[in-house]
PDB file of N, CA and C in Angstrom:
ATOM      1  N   UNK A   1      -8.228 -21.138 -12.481  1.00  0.00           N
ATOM      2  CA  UNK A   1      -7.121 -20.209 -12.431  1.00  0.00           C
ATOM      3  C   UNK A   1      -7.383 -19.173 -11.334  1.00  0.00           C
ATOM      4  N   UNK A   2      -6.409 -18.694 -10.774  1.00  0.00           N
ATOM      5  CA  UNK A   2      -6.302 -17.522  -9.740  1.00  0.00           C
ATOM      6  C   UNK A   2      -6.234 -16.580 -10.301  1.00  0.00           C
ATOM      7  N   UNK A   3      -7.303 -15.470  -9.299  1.00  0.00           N
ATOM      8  CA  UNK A   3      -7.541 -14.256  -9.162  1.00  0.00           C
ATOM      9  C   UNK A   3      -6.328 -12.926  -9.254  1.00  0.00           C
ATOM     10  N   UNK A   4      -5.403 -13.514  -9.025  1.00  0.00           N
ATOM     11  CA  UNK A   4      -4.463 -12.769  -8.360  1.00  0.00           C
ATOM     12  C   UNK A   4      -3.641 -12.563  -9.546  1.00  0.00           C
ATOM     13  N   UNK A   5      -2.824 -11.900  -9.350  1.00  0.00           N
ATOM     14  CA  UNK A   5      -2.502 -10.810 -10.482  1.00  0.00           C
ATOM     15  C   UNK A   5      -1.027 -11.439 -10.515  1.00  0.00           C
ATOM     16  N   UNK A   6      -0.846 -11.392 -12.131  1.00  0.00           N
ATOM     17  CA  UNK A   6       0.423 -11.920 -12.579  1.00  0.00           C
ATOM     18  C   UNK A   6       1.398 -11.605 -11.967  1.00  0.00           C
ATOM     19  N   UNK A   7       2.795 -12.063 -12.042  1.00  0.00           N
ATOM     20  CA  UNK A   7       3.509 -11.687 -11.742  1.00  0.00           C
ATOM     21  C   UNK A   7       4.530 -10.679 -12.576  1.00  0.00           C
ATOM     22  N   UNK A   8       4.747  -9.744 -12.143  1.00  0.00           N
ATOM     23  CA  UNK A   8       4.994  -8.192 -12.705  1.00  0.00           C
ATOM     24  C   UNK A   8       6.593  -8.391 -13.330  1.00  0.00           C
ATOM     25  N   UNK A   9       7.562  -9.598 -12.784  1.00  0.00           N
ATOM     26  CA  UNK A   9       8.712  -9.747 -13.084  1.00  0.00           C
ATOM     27  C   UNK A   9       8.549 -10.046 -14.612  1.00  0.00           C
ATOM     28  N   UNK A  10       7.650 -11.594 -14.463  1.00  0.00           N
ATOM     29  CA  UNK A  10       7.923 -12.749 -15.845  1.00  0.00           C
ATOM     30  C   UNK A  10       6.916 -12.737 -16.415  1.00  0.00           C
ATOM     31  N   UNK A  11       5.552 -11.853 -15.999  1.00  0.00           N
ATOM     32  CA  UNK A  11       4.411 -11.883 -15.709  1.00  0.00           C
ATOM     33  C   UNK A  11       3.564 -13.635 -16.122  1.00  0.00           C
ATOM     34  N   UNK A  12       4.180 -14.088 -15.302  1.00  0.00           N
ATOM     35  CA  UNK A  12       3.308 -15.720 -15.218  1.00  0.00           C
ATOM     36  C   UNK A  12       1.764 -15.770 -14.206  1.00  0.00           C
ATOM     37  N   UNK A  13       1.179 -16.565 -14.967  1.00  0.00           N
ATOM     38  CA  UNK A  13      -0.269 -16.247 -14.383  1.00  0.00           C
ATOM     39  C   UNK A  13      -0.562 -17.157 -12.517  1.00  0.00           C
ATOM     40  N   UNK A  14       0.901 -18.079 -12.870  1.00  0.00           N
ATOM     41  CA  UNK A  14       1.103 -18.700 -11.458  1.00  0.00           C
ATOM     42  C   UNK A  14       1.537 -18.230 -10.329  1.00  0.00           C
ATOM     43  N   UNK A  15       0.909 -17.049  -9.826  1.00  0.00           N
ATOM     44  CA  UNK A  15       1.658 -16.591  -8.705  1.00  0.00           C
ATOM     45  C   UNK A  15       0.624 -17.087  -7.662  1.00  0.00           C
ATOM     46  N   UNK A  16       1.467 -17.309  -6.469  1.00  0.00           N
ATOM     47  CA  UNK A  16      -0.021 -17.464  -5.125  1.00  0.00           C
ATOM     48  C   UNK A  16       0.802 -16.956  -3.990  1.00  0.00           C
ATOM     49  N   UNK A  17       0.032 -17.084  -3.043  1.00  0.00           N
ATOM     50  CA  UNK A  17      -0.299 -15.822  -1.842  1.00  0.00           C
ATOM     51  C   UNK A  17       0.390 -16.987  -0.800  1.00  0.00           C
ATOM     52  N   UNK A  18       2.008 -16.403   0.021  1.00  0.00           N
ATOM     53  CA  UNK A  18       2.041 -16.490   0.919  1.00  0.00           C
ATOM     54  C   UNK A  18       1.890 -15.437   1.889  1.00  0.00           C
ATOM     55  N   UNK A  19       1.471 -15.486   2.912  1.00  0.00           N
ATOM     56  CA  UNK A  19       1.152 -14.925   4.015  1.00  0.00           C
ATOM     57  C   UNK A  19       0.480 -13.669   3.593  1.00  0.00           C
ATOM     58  N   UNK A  20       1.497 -12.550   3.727  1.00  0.00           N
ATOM     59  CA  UNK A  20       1.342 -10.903   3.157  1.00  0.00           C
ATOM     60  C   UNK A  20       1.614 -11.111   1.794  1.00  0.00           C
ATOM     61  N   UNK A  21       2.589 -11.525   1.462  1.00  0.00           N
ATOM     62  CA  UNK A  21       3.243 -11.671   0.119  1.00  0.00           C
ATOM     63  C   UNK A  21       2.725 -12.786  -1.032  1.00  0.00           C
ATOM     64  N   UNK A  22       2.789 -12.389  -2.721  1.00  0.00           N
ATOM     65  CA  UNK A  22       2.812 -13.170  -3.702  1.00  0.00           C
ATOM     66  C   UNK A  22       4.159 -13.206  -4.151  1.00  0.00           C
ATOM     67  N   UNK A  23       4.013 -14.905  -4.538  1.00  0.00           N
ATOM     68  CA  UNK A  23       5.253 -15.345  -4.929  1.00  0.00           C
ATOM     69  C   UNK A  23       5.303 -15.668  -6.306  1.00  0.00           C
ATOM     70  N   UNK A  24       6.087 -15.677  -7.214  1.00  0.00           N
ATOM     71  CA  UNK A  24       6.033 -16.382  -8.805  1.00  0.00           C
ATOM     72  C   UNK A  24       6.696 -18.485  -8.721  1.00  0.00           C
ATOM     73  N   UNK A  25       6.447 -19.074  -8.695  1.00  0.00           N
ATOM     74  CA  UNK A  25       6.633 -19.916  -9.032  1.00  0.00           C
ATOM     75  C   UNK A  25       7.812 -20.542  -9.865  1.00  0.00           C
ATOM     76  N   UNK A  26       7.660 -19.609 -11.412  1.00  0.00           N
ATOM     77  CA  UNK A  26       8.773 -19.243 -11.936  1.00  0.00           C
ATOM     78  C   UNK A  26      10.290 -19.199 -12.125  1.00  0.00           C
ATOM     79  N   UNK A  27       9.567 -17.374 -11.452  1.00  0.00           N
ATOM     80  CA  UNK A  27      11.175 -16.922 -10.927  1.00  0.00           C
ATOM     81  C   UNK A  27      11.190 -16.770  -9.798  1.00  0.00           C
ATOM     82  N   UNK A  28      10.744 -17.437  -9.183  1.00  0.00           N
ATOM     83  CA  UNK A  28      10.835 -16.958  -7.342  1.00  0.00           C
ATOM     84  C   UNK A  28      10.742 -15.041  -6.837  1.00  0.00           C
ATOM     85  N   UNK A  29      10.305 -14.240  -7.789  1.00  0.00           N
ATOM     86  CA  UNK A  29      10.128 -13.016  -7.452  1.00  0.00           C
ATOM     87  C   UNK A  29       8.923 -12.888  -6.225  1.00  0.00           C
ATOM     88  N   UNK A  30       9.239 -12.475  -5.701  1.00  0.00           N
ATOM     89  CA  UNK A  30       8.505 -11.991  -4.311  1.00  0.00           C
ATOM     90  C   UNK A  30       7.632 -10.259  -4.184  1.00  0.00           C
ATOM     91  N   UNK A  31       6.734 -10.166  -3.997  1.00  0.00           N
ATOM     92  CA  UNK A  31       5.958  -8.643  -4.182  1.00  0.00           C
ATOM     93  C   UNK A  31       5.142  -8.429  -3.129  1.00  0.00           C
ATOM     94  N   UNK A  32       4.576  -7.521  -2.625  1.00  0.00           N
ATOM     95  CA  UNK A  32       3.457  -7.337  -1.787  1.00  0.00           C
ATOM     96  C   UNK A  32       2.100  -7.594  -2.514  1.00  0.00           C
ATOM     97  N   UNK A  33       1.173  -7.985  -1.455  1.00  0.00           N
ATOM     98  CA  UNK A  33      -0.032  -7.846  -2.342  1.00  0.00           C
ATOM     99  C   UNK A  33      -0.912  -6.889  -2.271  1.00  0.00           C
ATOM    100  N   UNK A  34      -0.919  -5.687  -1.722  1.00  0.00           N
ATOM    101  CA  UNK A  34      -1.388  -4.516  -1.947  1.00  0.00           C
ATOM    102  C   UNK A  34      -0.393  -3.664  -3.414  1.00  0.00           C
ATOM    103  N   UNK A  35       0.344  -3.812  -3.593  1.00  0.00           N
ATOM    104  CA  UNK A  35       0.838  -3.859  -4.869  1.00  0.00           C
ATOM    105  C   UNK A  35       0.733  -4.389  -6.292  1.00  0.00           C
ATOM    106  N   UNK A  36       0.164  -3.591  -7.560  1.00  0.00           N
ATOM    107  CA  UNK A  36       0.008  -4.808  -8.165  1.00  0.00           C
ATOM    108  C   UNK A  36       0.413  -3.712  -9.346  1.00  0.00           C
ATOM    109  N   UNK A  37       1.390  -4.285 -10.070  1.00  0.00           N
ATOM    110  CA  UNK A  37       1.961  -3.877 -11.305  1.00  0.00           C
ATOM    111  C   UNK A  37       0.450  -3.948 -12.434  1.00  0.00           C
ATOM    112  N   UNK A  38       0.346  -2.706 -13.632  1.00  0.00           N
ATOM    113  CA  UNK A  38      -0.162  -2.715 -14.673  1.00  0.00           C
ATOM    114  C   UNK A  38       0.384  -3.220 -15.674  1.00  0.00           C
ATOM    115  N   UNK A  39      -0.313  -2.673 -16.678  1.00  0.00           N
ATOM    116  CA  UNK A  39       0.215  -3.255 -18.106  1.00  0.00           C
ATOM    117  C   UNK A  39       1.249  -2.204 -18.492  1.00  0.00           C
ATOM    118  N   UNK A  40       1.031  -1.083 -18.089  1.00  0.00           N
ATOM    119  CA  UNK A  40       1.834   0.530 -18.345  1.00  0.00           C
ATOM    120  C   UNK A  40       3.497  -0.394 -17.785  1.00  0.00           C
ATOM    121  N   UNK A  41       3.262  -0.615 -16.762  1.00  0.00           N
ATOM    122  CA  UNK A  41       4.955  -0.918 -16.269  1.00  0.00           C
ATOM    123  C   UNK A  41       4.788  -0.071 -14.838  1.00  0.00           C
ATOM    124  N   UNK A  42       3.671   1.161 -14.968  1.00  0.00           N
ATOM    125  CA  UNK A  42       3.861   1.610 -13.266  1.00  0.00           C
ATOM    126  C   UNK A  42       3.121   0.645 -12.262  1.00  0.00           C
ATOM    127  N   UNK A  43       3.571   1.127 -11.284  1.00  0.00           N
ATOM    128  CA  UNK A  43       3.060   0.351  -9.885  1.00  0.00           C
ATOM    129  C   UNK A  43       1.478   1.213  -9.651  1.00  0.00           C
ATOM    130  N   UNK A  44       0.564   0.159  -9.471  1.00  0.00           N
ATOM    131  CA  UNK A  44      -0.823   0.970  -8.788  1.00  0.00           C
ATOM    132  C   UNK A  44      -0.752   0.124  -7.557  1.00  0.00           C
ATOM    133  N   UNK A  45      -0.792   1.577  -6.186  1.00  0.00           N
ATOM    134  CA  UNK A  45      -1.203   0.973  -4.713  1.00  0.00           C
ATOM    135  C   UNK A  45      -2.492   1.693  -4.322  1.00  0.00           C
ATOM    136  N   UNK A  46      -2.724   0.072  -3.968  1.00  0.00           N
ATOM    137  CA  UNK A  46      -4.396   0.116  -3.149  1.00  0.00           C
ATOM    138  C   UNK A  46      -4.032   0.032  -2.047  1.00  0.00           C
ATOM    139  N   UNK A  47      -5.521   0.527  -1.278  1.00  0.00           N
ATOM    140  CA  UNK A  47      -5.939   0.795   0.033  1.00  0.00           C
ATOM    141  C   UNK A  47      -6.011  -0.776   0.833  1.00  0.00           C
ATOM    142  N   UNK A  48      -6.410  -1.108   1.828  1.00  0.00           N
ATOM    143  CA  UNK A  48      -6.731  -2.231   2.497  1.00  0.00           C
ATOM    144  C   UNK A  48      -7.783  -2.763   2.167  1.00  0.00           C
ATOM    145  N   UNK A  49      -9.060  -1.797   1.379  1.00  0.00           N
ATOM    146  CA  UNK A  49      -9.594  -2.426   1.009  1.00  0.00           C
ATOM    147  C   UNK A  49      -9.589  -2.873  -1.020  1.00  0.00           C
ATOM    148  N   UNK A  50      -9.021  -2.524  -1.468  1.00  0.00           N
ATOM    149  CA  UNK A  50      -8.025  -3.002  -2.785  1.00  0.00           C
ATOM    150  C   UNK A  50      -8.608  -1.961  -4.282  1.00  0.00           C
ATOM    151  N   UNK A  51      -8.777  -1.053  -3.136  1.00  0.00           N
ATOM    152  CA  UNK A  51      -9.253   0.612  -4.011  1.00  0.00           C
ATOM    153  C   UNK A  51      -7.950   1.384  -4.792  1.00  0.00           C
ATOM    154  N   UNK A  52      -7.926   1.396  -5.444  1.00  0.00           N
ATOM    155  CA  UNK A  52      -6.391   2.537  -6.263  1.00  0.00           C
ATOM    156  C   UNK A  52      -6.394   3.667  -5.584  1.00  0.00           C
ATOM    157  N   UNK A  53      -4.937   3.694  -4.901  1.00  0.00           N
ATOM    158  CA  UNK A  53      -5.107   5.059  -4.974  1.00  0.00           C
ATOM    159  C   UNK A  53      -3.767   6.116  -4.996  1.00  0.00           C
ATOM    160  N   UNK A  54      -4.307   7.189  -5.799  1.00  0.00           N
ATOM    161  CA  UNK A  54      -3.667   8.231  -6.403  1.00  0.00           C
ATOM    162  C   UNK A  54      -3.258   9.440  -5.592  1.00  0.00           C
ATOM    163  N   UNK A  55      -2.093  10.436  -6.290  1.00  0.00           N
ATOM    164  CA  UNK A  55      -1.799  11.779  -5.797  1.00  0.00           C
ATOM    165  C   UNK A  55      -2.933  12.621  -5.778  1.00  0.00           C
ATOM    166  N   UNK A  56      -3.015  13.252  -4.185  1.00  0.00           N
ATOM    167  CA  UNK A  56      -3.952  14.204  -3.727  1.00  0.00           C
ATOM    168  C   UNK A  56      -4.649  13.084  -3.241  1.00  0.00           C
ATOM    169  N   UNK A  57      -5.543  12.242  -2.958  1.00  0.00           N
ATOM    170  CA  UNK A  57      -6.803  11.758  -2.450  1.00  0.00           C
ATOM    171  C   UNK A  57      -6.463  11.797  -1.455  1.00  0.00           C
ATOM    172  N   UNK A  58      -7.357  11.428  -0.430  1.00  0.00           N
ATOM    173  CA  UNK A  58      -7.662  11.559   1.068  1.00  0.00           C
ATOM    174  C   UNK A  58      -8.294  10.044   1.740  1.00  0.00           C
ATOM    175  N   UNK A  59      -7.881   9.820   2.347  1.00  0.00           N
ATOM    176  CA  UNK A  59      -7.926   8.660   3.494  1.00  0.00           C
ATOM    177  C   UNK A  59      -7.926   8.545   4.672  1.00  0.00           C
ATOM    178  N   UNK A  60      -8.202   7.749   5.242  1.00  0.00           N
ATOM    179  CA  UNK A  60      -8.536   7.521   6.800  1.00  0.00           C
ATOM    180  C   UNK A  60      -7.784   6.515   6.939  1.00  0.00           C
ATOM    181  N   UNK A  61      -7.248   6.356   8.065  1.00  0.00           N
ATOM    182  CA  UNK A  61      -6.243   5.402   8.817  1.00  0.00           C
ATOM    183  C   UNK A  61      -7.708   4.421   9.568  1.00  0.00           C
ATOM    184  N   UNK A  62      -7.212   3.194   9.567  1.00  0.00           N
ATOM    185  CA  UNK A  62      -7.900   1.861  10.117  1.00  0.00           C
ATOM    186  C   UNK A  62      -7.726   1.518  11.221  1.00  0.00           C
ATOM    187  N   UNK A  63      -5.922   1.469  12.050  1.00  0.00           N
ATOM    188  CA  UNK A  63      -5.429   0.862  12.676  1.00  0.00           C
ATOM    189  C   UNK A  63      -4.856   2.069  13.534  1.00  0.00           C
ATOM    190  N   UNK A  64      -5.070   2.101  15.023  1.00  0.00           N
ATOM    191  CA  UNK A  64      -3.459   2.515  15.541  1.00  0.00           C
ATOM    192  C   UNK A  64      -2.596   2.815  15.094  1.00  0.00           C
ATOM    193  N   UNK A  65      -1.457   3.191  14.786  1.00  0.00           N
ATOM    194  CA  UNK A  65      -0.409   3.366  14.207  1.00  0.00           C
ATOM    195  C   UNK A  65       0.509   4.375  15.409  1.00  0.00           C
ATOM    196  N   UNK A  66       1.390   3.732  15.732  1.00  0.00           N
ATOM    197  CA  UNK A  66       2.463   4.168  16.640  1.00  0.00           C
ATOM    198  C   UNK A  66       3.499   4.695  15.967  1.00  0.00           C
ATOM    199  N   UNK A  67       3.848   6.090  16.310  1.00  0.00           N
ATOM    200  CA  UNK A  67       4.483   6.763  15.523  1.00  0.00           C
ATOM    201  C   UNK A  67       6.421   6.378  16.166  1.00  0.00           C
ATOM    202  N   UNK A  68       6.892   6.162  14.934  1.00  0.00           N
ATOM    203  CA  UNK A  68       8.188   6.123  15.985  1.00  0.00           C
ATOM    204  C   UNK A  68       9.148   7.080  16.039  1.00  0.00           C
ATOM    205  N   UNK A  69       9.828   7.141  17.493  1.00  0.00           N
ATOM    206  CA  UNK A  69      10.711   7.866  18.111  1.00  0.00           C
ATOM    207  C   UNK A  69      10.094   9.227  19.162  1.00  0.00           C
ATOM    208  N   UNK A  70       8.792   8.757  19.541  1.00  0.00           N
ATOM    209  CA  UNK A  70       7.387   9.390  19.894  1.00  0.00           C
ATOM    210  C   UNK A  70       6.610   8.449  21.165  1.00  0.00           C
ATOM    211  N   UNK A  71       6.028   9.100  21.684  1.00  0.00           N
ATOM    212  CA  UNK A  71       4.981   7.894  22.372  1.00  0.00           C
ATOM    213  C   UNK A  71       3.586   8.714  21.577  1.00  0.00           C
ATOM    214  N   UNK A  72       3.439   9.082  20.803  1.00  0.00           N
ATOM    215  CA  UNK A  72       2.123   9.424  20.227  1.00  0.00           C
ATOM    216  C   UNK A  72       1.681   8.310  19.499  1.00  0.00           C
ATOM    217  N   UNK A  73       0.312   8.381  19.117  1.00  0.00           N
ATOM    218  CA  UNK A  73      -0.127   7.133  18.057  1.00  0.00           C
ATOM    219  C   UNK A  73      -1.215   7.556  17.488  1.00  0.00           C
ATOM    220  N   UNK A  74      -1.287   7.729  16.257  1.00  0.00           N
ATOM    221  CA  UNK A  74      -2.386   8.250  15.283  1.00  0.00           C
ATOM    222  C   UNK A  74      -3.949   7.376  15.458  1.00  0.00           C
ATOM    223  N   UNK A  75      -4.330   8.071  15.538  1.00  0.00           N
ATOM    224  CA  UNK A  75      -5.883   7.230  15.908  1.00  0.00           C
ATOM    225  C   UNK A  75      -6.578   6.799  14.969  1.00  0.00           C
ATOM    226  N   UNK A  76      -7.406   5.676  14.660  1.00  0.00           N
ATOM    227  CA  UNK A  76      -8.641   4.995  13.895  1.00  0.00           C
ATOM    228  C   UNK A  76      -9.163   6.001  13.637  1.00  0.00           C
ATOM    229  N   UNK A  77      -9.194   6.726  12.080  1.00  0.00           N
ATOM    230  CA  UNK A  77     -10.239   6.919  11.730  1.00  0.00           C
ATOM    231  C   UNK A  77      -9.758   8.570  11.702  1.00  0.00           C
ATOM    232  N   UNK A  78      -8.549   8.810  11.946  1.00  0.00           N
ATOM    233  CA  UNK A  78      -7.449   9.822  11.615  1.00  0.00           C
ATOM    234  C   UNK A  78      -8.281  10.134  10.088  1.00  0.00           C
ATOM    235  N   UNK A  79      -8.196  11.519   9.461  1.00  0.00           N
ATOM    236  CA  UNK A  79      -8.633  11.808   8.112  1.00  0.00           C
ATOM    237  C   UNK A  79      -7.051  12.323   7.694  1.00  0.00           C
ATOM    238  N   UNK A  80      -6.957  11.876   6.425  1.00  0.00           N
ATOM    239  CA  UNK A  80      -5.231  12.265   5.809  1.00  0.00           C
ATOM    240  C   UNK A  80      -6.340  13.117   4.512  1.00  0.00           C
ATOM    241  N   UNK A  81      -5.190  14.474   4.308  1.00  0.00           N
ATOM    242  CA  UNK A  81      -5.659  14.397   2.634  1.00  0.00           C
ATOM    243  C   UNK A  81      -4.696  14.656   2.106  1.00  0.00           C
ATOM    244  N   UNK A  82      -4.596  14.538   0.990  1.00  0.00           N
ATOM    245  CA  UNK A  82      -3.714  15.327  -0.178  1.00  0.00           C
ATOM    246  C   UNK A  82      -2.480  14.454   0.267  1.00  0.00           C
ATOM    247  N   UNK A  83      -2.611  13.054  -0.351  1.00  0.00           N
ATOM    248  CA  UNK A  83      -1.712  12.219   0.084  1.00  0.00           C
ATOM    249  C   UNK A  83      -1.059  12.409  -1.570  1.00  0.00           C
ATOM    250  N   UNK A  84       0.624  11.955  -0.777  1.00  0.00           N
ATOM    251  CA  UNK A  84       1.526  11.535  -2.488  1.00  0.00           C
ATOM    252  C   UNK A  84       1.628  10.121  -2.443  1.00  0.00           C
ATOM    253  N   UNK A  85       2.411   9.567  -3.434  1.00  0.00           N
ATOM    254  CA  UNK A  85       2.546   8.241  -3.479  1.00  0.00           C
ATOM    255  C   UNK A  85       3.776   8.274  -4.039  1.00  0.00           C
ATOM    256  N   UNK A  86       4.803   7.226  -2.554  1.00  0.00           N
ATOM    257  CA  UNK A  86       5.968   7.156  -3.375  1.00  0.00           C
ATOM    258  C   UNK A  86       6.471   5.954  -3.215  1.00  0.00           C
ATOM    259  N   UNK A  87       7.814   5.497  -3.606  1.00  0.00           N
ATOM    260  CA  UNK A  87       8.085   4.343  -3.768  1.00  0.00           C
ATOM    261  C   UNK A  87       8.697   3.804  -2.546  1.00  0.00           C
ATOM    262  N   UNK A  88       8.737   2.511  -2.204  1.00  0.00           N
ATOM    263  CA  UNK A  88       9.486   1.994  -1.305  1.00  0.00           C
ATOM    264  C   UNK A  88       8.539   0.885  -0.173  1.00  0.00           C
ATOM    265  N   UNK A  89       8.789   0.634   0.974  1.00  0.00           N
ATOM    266  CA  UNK A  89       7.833   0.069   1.710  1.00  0.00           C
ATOM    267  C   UNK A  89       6.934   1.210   2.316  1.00  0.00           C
ATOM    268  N   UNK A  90       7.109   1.746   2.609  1.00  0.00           N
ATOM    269  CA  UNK A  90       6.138   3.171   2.844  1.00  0.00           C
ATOM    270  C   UNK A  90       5.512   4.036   1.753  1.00  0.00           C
ATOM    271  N   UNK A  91       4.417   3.683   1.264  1.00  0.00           N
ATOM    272  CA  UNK A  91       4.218   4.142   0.071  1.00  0.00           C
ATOM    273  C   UNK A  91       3.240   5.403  -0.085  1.00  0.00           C
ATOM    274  N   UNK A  92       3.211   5.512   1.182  1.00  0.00           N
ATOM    275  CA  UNK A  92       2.114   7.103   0.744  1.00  0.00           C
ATOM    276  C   UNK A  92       2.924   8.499   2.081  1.00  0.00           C
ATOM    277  N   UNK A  93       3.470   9.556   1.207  1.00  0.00           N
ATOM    278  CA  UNK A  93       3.786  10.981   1.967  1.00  0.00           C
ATOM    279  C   UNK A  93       2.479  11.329   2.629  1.00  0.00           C
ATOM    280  N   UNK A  94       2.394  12.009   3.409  1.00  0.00           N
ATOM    281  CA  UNK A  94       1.328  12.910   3.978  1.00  0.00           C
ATOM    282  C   UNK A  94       1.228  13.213   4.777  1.00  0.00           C
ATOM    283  N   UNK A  95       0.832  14.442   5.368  1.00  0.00           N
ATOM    284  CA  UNK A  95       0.984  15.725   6.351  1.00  0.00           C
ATOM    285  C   UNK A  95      -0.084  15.621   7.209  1.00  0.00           C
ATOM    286  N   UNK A  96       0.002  14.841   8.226  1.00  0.00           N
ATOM    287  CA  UNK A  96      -1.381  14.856   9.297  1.00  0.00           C
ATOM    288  C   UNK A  96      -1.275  15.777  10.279  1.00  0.00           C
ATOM    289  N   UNK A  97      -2.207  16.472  11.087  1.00  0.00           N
ATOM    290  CA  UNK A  97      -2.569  17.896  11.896  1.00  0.00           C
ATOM    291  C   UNK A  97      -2.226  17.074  13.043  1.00  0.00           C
ATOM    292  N   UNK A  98      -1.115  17.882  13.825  1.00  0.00           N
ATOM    293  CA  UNK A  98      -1.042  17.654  14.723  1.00  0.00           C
ATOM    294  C   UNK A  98       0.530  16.639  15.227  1.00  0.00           C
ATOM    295  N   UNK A  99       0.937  15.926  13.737  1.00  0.00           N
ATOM    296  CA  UNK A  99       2.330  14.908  13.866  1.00  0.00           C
ATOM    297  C   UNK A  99       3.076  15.712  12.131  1.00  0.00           C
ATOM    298  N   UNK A 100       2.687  16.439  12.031  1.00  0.00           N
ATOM    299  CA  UNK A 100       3.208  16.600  10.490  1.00  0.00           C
ATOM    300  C   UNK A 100       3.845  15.807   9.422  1.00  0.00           C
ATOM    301  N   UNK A 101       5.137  15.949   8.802  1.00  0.00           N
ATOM    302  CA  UNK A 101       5.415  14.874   7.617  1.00  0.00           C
ATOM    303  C   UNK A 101       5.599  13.306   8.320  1.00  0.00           C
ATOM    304  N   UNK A 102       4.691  12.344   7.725  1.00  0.00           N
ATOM    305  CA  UNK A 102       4.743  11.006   7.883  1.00  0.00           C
ATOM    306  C   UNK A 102       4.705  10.515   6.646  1.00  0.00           C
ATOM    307  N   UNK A 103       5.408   8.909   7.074  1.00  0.00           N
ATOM    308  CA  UNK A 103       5.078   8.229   5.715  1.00  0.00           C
ATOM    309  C   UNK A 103       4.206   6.953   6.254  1.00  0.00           C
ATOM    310  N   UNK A 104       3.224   6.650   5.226  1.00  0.00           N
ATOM    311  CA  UNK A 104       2.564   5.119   5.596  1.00  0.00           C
ATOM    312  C   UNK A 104       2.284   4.411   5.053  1.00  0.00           C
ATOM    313  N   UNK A 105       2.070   2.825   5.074  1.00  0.00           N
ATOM    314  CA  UNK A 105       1.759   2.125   4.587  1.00  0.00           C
ATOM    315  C   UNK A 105       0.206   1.983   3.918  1.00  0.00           C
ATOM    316  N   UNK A 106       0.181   1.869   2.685  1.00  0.00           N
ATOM    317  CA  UNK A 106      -1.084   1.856   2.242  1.00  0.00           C
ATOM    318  C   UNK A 106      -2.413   0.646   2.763  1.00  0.00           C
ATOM    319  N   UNK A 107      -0.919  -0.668   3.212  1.00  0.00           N
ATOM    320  CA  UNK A 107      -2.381  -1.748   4.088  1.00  0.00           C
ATOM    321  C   UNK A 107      -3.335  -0.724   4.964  1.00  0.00           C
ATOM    322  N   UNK A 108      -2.898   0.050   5.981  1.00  0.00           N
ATOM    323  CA  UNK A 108      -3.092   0.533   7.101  1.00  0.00           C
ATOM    324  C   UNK A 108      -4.566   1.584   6.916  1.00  0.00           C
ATOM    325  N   UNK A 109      -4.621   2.338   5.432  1.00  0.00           N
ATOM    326  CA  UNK A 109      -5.709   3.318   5.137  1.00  0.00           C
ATOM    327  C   UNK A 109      -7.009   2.564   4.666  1.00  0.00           C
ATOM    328  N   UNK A 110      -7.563   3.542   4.367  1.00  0.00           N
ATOM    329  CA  UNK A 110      -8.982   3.070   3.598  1.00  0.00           C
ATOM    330  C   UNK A 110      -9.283   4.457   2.566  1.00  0.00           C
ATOM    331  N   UNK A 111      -9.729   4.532   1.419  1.00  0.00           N
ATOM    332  CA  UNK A 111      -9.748   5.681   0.534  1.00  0.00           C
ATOM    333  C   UNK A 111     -11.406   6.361   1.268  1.00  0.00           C
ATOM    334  N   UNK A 112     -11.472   7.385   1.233  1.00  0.00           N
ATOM    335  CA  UNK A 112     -12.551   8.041   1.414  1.00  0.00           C
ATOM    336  C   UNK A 112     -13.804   8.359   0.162  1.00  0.00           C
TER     337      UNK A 112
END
């Protein structure tokens, strides 16, 4: 059996990994896999490396990240703190020195 975490719709234990995404078999529900539904019913998002993470913690950016409508680009290794977590494809608020309110993707961090 696979590692990978039920599916949060039907919760069937058959879900598998295309590309970025898990699929259900099922019901054809589609999810990210830095996303992974609990037993509670809320959403817990991990880091890139598949760490939880919560309101207030602090992180570091991994990747480049090109800010848009800007030619700026946040650098490797950027320190974020006092991140929120909200819903949508952009799942973490936070106020970096120097570009102020951004939103980002949680693949992109690493928890500190």
């Amino acid at each position: 059996m696979s590692d990978l975490a039920p599916c949060p719709n039907c919760s069937s234990p058959y879900a598998y990994e295309d590309r970025d995404i898990l699929v259900c078999p099922e019901c054809a529900h589609e999810w990210l896999a830095g996303a992974v539904a609990s037993v509670a019913g809320e959403m817990v998002i991990t880091d890139a490396n598949g760490n939880p993470l919560a309101d207030g913690d602090a992180v570091t950016v991994i990747k480049d990240l090109k800010v848009k409508g800007s030619s700026n680009v946040v650098k490797v290794g950027t320190k974020v703190k006092n991140i929120r977590l909200a819903d949508g494809d952009h799942d973490i608020d936070c106020k970096i020195d120097g570009f102020g309110q951004m939103s980002l993707k949680s693949e992109f961090v690493k928890k500190i």
